[in-house]
Protein backbone atom coordinates (compact mmCIF):
# COMPACT_ATOMS: atom_id res chain seq x y z
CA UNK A 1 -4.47 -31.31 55.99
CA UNK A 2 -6.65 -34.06 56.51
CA UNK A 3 -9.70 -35.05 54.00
CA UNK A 4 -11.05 -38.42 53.52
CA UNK A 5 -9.91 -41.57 56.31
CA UNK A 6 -11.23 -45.08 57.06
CA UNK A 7 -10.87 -46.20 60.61
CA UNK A 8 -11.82 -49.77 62.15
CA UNK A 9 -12.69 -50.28 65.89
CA UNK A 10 -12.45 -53.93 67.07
CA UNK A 11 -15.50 -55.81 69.04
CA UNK A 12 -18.30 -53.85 69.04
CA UNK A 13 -21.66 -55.58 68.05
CA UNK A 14 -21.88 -56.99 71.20
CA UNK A 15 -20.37 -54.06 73.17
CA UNK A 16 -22.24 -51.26 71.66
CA UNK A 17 -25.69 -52.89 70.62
CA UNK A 18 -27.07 -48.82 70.61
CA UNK A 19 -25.17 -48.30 67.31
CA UNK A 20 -27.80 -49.43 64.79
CA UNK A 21 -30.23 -46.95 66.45
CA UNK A 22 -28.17 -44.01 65.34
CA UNK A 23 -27.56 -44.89 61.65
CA UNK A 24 -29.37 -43.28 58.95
CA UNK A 25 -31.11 -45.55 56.18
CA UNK A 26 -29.60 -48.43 57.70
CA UNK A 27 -29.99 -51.85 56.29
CA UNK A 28 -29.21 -55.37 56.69
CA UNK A 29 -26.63 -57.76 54.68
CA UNK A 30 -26.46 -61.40 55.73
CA UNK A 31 -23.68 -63.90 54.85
CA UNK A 32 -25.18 -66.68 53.36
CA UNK A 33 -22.46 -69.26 54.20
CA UNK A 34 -21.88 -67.93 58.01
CA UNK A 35 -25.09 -66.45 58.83
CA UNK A 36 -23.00 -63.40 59.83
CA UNK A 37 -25.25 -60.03 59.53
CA UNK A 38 -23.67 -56.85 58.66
CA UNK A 39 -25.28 -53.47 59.17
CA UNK A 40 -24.82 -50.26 57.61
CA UNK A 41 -25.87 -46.96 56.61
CA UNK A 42 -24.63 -43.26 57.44
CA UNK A 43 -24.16 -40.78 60.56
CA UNK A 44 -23.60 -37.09 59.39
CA UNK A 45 -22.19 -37.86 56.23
CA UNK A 46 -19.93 -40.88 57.26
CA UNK A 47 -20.79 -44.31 56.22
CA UNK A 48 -20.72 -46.84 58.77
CA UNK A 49 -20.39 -50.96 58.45
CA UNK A 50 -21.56 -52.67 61.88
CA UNK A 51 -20.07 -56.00 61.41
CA UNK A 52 -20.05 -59.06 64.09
CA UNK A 53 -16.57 -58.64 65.73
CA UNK A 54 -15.90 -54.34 64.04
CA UNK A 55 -16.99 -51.69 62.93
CA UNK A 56 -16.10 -49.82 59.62
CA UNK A 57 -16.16 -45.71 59.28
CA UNK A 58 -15.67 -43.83 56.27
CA UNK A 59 -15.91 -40.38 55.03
CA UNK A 60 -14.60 -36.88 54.73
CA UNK A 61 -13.76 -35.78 57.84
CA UNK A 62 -13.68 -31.96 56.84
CA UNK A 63 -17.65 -32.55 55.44
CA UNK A 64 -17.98 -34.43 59.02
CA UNK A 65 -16.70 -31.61 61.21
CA UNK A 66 -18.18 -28.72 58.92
CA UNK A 67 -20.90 -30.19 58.01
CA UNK A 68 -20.32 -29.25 54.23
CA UNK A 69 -17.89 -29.56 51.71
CA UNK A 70 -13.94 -30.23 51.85
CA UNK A 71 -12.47 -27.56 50.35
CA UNK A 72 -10.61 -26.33 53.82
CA UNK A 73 -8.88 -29.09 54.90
CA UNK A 74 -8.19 -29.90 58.49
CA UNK A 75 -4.91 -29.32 60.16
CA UNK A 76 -3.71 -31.49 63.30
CA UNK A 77 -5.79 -29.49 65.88
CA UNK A 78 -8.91 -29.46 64.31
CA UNK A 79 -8.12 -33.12 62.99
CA UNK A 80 -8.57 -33.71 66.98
CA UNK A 81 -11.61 -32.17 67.39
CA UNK A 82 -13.27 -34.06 64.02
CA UNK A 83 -12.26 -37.31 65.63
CA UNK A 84 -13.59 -36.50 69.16
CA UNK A 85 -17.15 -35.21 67.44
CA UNK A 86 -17.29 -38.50 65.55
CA UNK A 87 -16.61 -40.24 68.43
CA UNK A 88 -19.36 -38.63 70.34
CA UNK A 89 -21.57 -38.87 67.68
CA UNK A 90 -21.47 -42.86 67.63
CA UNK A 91 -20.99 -42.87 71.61
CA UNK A 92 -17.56 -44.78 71.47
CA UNK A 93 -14.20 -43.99 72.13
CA UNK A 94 -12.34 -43.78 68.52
CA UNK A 95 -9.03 -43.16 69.74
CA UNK A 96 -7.50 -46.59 69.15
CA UNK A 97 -9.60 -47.02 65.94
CA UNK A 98 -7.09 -48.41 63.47
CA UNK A 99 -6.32 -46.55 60.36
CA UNK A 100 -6.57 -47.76 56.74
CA UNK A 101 -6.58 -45.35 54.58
CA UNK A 102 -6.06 -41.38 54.90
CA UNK A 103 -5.58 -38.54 52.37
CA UNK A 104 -3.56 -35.92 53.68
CA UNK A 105 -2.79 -32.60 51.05
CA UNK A 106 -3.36 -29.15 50.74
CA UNK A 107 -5.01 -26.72 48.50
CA UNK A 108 -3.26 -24.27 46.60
CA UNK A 109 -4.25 -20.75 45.83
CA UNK A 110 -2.59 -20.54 42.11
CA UNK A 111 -2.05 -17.31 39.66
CA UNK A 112 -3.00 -19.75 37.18
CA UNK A 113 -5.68 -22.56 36.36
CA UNK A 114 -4.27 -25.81 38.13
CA UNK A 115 -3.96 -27.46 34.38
CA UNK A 116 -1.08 -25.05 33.67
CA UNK A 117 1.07 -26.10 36.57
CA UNK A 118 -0.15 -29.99 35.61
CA UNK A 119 1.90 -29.69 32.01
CA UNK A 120 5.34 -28.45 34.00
CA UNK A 121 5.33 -31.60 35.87
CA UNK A 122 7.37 -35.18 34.21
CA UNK A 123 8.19 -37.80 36.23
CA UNK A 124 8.18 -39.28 39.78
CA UNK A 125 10.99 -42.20 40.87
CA UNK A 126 9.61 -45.51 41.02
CA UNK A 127 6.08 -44.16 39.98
CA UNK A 128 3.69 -43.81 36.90
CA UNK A 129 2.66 -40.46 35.93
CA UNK A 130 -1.09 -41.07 34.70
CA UNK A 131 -2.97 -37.82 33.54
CA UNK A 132 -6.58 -38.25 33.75
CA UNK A 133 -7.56 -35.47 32.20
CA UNK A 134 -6.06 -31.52 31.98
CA UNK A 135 -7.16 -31.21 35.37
CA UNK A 136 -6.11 -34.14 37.26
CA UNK A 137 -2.49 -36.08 37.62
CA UNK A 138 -1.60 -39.20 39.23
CA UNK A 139 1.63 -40.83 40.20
CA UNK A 140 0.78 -44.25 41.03
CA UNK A 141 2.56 -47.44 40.96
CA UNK A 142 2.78 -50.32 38.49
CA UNK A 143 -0.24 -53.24 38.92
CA UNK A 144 -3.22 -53.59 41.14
CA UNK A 145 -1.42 -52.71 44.40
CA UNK A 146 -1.66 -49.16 45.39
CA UNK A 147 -0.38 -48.52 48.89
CA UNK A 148 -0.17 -44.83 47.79
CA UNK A 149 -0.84 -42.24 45.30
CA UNK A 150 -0.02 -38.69 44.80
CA UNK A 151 -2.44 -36.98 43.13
CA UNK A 152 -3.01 -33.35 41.74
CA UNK A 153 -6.32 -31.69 40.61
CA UNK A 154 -8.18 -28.60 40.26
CA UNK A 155 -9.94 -28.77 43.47
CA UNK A 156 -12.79 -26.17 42.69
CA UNK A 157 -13.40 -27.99 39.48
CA UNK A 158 -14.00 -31.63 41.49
CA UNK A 159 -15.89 -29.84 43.93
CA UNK A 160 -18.12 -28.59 40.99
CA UNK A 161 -17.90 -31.61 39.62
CA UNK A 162 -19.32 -33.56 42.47
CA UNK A 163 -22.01 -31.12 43.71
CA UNK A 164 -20.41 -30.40 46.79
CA UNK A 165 -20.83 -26.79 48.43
CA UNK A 166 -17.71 -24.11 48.02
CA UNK A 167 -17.59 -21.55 50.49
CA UNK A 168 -18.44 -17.88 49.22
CA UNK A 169 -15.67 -15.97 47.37
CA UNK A 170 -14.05 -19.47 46.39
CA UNK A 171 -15.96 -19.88 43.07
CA UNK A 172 -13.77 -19.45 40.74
CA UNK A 173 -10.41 -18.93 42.45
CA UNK A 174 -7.63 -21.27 41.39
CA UNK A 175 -7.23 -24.03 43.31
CA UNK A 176 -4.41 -26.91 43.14
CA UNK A 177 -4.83 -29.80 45.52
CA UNK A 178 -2.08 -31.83 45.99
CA UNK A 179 -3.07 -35.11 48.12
CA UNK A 180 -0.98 -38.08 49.57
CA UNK A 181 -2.93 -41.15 49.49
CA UNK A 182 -2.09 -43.66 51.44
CA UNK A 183 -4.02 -47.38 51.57
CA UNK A 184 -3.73 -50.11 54.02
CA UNK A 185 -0.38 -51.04 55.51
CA UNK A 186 -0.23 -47.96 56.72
CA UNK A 187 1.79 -48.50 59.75
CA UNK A 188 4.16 -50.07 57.92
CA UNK A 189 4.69 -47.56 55.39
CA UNK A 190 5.30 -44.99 58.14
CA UNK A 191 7.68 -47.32 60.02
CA UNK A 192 5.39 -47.48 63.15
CA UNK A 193 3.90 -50.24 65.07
CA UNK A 194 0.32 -49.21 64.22
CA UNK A 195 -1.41 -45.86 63.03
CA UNK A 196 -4.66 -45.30 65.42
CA UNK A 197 -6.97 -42.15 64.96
CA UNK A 198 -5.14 -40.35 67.62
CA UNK A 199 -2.02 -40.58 65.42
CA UNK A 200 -3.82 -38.03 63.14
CA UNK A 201 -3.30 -35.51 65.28
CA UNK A 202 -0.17 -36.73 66.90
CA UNK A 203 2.48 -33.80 66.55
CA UNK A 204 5.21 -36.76 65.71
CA UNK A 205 2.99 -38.69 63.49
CA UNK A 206 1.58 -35.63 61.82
CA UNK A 207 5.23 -34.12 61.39
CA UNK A 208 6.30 -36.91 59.57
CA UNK A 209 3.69 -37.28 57.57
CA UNK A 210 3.91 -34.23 55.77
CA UNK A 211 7.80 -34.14 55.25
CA UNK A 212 6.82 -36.99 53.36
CA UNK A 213 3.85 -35.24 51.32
CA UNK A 214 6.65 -32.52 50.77
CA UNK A 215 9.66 -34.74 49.76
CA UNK A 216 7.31 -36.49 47.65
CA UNK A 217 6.76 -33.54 45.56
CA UNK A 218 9.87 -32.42 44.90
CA UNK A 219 11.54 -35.91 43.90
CA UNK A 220 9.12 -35.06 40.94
CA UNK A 221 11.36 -33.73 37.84
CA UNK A 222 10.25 -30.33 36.83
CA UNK A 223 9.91 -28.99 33.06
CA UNK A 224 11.60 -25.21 32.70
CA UNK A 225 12.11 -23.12 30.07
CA UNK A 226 15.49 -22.97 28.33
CA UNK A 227 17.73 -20.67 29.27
CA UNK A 228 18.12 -17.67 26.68
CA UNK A 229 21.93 -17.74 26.89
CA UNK A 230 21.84 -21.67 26.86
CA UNK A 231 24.36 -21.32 23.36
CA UNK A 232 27.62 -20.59 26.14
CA UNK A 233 26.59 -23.75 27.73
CA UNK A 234 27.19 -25.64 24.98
CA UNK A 235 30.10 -28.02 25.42
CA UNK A 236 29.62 -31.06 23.31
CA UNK A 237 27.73 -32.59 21.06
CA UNK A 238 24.98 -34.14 23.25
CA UNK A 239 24.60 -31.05 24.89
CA UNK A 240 23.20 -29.18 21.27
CA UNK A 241 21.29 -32.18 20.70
CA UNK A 242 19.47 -32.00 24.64
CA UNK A 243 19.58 -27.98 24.18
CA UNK A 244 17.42 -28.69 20.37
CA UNK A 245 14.83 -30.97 22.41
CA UNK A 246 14.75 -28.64 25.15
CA UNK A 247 14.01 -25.70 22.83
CA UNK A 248 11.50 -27.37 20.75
CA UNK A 249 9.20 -28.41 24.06
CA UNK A 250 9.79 -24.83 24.73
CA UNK A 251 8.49 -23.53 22.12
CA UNK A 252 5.36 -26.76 22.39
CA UNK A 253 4.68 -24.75 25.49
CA UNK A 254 3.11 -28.18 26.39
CA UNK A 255 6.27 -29.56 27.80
CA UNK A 256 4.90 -33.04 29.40
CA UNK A 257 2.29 -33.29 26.97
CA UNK A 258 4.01 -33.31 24.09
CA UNK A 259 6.48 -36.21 25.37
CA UNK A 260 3.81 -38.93 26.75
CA UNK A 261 1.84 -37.82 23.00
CA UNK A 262 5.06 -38.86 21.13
CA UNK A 263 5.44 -41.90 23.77
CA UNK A 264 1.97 -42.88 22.95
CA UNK A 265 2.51 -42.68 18.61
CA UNK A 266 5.41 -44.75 18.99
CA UNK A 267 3.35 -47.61 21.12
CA UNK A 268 0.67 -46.86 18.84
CA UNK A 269 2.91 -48.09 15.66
CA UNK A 270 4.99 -50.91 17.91
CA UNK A 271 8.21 -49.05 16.63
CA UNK A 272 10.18 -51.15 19.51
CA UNK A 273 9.40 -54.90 20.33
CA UNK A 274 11.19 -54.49 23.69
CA UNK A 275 9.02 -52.51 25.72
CA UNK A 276 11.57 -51.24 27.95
CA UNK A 277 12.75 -48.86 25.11
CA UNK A 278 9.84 -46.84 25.45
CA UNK A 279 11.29 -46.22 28.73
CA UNK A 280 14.29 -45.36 28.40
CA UNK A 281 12.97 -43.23 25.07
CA UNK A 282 11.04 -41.02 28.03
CA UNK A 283 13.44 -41.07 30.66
CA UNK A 284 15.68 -39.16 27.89
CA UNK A 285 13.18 -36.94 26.89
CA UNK A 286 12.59 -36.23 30.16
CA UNK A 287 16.40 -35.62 31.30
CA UNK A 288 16.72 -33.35 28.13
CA UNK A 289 13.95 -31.56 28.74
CA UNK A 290 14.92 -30.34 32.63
CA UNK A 291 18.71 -30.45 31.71
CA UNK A 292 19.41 -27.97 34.56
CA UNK A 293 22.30 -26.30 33.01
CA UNK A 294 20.62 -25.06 29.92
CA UNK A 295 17.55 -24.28 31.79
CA UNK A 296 15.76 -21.35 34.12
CA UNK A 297 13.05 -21.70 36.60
CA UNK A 298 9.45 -21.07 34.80
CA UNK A 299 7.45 -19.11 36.59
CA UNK A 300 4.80 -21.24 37.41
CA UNK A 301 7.07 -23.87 38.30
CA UNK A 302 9.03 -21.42 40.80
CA UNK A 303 5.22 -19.99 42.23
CA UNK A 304 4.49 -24.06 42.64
CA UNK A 305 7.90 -24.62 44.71
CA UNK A 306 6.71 -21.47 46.54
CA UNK A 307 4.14 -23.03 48.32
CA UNK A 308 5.93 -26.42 49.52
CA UNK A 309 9.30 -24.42 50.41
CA UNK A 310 6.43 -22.02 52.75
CA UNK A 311 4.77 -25.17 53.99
CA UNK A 312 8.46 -26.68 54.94
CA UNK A 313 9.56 -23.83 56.46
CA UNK A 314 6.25 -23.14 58.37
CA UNK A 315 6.70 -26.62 60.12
């Protein structure tokens, strides 16, 4: 479930002088205050910084070990392999290579386009759900600091998109890829000591990995539709008033979209001078629109839960 990592391996200008030989369209970048010199340039599709005292390797390693696109993703075993090719590509042993950054997700085969299982989807705890467009959602957190994102796109679409090659028969399936990103402090955020390229395929490492890639997605709150018998649930007065919203988003059949586009009007006209209104404006939106009592499972929704409760239970 592996796509895109970066890896650094400690003191090896000096060790492995035969590096700069095997890098394609490799060039030079000197420090002007420390003289240092930097090299870099690419080796099968992975792009490679030889600095003084480490060396730098990025890429997809799906594109590295299939030398194509990234639609499959790997799993732990063939994770393994990807890591041991690379390593005999560049003639070093990778193993201990530390890790700083590694998206691990899955791709989806929908009933549906991707965008329709996109709109079903509100909020994450302690996150900020950012659409970027129909076909791509973020959660990400407040500020410049991102130490990880969970993201969710049509995956034939950015493929498309990007140029990249999509194996025959795929064309114009539905894809959703869900992704955990995760960026520098890695270790940390796993509760390890450190995270080397050999944790990637650890069965420990890996295992806990993705219960965290599945927890993650469902702590996200879920938009249903409203029960048909949702009258005898009825009880008091706040419970017409979240049955009304519900109903109305219902009927939107938008669901999500229609609350951040009434979130955004009100910002838009500064109806509240304390921001923190807006929030709590959402958050109630939100609650009334997946009020579990007067609700049922859409279909798309349940299909979506599908595939995680599979993935859990095929641990």
């Amino acid at each position: 479930m592996f796509d895109k990592i970066v890896i650094w391996k400690s003191r090896v200008r000096e060790e492995y002088p035969h590096l700069v030989t095997l890098l394609s369209n490799a060039k030079e970048q000197t420090d002007l205050e420390t003289g240092e010199i930097t090299t870099y340039g690419t080796l099968q599709g992975m792009r490679v910084w030889i600095y003084p005292t480490a060396i730098r390797i990025e890429g997809s390693l799906p594109k590295f070990l299939y030398e194509g696109g990234n639609v499959i993703p790997l799993n732990r075993h063939t994770t393994e392999e990807a890591i041991k090719k690379l390593s005999d590509a560049l003639q070093i042993n990778l193993e201990d290579a530390r890790v700083s950054s590694l998206e691990f997700g899955g791709n989806f085969l929908m009933k549906h386009k991707p965008s329709e299982y996109l709109k079903r989807l509100g909020e994450l705890p302690r996150r900020q759900r950012y659409p970027f467009n129909q076909d791509t959602l973020y959660y990400r957190h407040k500020g410049k600091e991102q130490p990880d994102i969970y993201c969710l796109y049509d995956k034939v679409a950015d493929a498309k998109a990007k140029g990249m090659p999509i194996p025959q028969g795929f064309e114009d399936v539905n894809f959703l890829r869900v992704e955990l990103r995760l960026n520098g402090s890695i270790a940390k955020q796993m509760g390890m000591a450190e995270v080397e390229a050999s944790s990637l395929y650890d069965r420990t490492f890996y295992s806990k990995l993705r219960r965290r890639y599945i927890d993650t997605y469902f702590s996200i709150s879920k938009l249903n539709k409203l029960n048909a018998n949702f009258m005898e649930e009825i009880k008091t007065p706040k419970d017409a008033v979240d049955g009304f919203l519900g109903l109305m988003l219902a009927k939107a059949g938008q669901g999500v979209q229609e609350i951040d586009s009434y979130l955004e009007e009100l910002k838009a006209n500064q109806v509240f001078s304390d921001r923190v209104n807006y929030k709590r404006t959402r958050d109630a939106l939100y609650k009334a629109a997946s009020k579990a009592k007067l609700s049922t499972k859409d279909e798309l929704v349940a299909e979506l839960d599908d595939c995680f409760l599979n993935l859990k239970a095929n641990g």
